[in-house]
Protein backbone atom coordinates (compact mmCIF):
# COMPACT_ATOMS: atom_id res chain seq x y z
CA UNK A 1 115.64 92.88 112.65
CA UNK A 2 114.91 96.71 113.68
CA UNK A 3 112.03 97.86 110.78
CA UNK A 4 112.38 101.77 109.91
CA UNK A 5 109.80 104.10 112.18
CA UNK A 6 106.88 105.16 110.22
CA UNK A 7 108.41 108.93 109.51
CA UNK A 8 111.25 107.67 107.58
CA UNK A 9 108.93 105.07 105.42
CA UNK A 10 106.93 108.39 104.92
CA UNK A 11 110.31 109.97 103.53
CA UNK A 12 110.71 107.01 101.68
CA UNK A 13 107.52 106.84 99.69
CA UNK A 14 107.54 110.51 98.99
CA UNK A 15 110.48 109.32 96.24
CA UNK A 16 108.93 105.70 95.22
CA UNK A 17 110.77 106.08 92.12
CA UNK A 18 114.48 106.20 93.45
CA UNK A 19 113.66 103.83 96.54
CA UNK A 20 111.68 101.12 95.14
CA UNK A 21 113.43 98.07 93.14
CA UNK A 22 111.24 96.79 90.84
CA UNK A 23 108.04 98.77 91.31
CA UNK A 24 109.69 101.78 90.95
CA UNK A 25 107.31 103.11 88.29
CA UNK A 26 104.70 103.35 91.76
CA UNK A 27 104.47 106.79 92.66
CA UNK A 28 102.29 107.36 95.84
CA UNK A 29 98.74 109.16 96.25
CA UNK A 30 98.71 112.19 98.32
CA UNK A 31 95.64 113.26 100.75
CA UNK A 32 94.39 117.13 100.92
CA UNK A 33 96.97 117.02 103.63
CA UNK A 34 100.02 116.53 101.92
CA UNK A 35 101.00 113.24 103.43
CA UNK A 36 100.93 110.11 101.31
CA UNK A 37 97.55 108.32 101.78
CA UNK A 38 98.05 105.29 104.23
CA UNK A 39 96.10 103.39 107.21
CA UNK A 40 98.50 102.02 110.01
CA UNK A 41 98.36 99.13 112.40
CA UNK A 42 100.27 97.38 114.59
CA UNK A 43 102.50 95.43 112.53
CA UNK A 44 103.01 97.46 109.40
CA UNK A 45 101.89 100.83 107.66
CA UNK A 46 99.91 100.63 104.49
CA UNK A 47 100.55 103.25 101.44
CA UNK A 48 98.57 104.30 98.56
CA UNK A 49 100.54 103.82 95.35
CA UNK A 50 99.57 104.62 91.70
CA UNK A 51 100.87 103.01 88.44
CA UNK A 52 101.02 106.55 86.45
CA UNK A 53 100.93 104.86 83.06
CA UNK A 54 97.86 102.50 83.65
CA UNK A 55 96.21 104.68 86.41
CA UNK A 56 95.91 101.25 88.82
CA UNK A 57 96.06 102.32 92.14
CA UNK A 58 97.91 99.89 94.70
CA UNK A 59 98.63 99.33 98.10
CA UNK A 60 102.00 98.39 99.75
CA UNK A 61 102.29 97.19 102.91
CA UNK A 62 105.03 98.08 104.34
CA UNK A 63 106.71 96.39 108.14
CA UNK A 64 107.20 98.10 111.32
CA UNK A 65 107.86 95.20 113.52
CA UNK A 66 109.51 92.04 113.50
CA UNK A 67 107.63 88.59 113.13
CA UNK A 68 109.53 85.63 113.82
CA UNK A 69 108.91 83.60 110.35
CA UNK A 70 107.50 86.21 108.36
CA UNK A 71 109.09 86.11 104.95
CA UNK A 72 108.64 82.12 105.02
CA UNK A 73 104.79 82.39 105.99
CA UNK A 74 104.32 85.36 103.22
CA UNK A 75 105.85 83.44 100.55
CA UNK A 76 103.43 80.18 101.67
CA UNK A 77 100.38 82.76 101.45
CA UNK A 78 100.93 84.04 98.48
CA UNK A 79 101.84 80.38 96.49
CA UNK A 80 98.26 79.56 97.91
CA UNK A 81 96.39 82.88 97.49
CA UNK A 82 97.56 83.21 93.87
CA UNK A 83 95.94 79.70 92.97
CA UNK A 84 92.43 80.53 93.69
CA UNK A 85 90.64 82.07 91.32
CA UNK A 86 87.59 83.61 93.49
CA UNK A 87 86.36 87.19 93.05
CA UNK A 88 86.75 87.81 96.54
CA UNK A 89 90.67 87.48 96.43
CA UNK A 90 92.66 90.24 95.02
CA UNK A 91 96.52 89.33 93.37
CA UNK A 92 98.96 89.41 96.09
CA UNK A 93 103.24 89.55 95.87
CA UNK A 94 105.88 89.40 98.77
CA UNK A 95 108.91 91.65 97.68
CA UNK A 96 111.70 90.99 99.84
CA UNK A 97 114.38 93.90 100.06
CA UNK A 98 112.23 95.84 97.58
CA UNK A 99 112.41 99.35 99.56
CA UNK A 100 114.99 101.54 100.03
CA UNK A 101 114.36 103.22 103.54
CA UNK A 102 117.26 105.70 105.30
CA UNK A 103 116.69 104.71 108.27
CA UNK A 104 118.53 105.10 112.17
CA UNK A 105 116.49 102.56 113.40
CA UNK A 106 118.19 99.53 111.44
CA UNK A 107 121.47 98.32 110.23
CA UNK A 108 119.85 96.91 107.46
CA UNK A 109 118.35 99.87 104.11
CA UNK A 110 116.37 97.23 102.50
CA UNK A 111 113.06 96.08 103.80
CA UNK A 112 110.32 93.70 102.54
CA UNK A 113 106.76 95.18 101.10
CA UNK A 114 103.78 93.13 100.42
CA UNK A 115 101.98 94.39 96.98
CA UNK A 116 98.41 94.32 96.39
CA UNK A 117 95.48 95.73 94.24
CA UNK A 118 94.05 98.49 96.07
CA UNK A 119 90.39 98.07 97.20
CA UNK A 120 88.56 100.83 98.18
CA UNK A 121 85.54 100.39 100.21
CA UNK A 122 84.71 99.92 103.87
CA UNK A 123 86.57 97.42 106.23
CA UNK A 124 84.83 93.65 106.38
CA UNK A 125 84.47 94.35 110.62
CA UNK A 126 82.97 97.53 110.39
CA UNK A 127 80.63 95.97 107.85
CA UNK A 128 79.26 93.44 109.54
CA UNK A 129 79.48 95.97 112.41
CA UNK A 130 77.13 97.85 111.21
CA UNK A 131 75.23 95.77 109.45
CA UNK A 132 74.93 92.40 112.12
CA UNK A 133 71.07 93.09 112.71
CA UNK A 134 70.08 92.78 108.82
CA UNK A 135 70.79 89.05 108.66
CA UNK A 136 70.25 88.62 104.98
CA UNK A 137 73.36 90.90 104.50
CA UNK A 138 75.06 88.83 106.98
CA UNK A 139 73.92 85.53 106.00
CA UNK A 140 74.82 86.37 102.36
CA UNK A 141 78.42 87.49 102.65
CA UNK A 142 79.18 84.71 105.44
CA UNK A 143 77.49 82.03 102.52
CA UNK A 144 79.81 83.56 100.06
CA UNK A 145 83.33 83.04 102.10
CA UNK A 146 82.12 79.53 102.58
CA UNK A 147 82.02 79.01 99.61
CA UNK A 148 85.19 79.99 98.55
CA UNK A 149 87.49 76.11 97.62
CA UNK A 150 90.95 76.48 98.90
């Protein structure tokens, strides 16, 4: 499957409310730039979305490429994600033809997103980047994964 190029999701997200399924009450956060707040990589793009009623801010992942298996390996994830109960997991839902996307790049107008509490704060690499000569900080965060029972 072709996934829509990142301008059209753009055009997409701009009108959450008419393209989105289910969480079409999502509306998305805008930077001083005028562009909906997102972070891009090399399998997906990543939007800032806001529940207007209860002010909880989300973010939706959104697919740019194919991955052979994805939707079965997502749906495996998430059954095992959302039965820990550890504060360093956040909820996590696979939506499968959840967004609307006008797209030339696909036959297909209906693509998967991946839904998740948005978590502001600084990337876990850059972290320990930064931080990989104070080995308390280290030591402690690395002690804390471990001990995480899945």
């Amino acid at each position: 499957m072709n996934y829509p190029l990142l301008s059209e999701y753009i055009e997409a997200i701009r009108s959450a409310e008419d393209n989105f399924g289910e969480l079409s009450y999502l509306k998305p956060v805008f930077g001083d730039d005028g562009l909906p707040v997102m972070t891009s990589g090399n399998f997906a793009v990543v939007f800032k979305m806001k529940d207007e009623q209860s002010g909880k801010l989300y973010a939706v992942k959104c697919f740019t490429k194919e991955q052979e298996g994805r939707a079965k390996s997502y749906k495996q994830i998430v059954e095992e994600l959302n039965g820990i109960s550890s504060p360093y997991l956040i909820p996590i839902k696979y939506l499968e033809n959840e967004l609307f996307v006008d797209t030339t790049n696909s036959n297909e107008n209906e693509f998967p997103i991946l839904l998740m509490d948005w978590v502001e704060g600084k990337p876990l690499d850059k972290y320990l980047r930064q931080n990989q000569k104070v080995k308390t900080a280290f030591d402690f965060y690395k002690s804390q994964f471990e001990s995480v029972k899945i």
